[in-house]
Protein backbone atom coordinates (compact mmCIF):
# COMPACT_ATOMS: atom_id res chain seq x y z
CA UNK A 1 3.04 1.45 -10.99
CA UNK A 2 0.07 -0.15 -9.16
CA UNK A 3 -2.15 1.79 -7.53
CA UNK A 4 -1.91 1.40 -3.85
CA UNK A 5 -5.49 -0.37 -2.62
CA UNK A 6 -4.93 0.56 1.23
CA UNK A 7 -5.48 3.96 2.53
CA UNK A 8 -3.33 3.87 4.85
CA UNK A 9 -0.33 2.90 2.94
CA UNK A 10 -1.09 5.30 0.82
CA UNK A 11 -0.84 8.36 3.53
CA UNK A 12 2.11 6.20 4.74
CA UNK A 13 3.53 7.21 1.34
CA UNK A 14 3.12 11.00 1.39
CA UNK A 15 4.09 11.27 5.17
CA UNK A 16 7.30 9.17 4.54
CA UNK A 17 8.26 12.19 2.00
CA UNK A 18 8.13 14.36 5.34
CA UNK A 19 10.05 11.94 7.45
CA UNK A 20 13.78 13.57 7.71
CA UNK A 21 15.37 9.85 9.20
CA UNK A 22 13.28 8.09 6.42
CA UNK A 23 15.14 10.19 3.62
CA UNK A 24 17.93 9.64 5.00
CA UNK A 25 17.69 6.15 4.49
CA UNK A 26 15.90 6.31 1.24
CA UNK A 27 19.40 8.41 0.24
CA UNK A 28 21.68 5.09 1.27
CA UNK A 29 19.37 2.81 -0.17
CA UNK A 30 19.76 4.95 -3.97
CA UNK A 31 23.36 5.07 -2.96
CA UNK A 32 23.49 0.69 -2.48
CA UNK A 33 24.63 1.27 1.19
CA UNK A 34 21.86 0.10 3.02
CA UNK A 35 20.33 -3.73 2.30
CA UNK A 36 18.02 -3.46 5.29
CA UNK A 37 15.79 -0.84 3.74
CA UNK A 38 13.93 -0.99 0.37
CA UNK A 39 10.99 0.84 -1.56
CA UNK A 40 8.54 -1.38 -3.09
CA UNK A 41 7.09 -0.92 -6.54
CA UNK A 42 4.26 1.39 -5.20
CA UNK A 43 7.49 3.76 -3.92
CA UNK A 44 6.69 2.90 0.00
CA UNK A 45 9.73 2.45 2.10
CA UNK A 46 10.33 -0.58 3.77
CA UNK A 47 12.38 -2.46 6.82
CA UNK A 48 12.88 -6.01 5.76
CA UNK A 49 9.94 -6.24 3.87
CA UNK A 50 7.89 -4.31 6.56
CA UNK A 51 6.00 -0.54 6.26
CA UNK A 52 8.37 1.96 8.02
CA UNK A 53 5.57 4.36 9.60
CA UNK A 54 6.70 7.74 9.99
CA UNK A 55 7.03 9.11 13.18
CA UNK A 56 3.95 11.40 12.30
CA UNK A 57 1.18 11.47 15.47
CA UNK A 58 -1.77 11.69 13.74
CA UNK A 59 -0.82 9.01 11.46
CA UNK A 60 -0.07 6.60 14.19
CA UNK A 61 -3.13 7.05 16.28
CA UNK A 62 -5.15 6.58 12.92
CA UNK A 63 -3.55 3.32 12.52
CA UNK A 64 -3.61 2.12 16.12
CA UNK A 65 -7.38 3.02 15.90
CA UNK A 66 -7.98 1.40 13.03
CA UNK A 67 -6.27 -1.68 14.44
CA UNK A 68 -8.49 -1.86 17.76
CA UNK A 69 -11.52 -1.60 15.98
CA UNK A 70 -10.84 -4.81 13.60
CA UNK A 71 -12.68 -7.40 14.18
CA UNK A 72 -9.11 -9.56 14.20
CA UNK A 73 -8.06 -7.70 17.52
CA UNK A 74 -8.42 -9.25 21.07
């Protein structure tokens, strides 16, 4: 398993473990009953190909925050 490079996707990863709907899906996904949903080989779960953030506050304003202080952002 690679080691994940971004610090955010790694707390991504441990808060997912937390996230009750995100289980849930991680349960149908083991199960083959859900193709919209996936982990990636660094165990992060996935919506067609995209980081599912859990719904975790802190996490999200650390991310938003991060994101408005890129240079990238307008």
């Amino acid at each position: 398993m690679l080691k994940l490079t971004n610090p955010f996707l790694e707390e991504i990863k441990e808060c997912q473990k937390r996230d009750q709907k995100l289980m849930e899906k991680l349960e149908l996904i083991r199960e083959e009953k859900e193709t919209d949903f996936g982990v990636d080989e660094n165990g992060v779960v996935r919506y067609s190909g995209r980081v599912c953030v859990p719904d975790v506050p802190e996490l999200r304003k650390m991310i938003l925050e991060e994101g408005h202080r890129s240079g990238l952002s307008i």
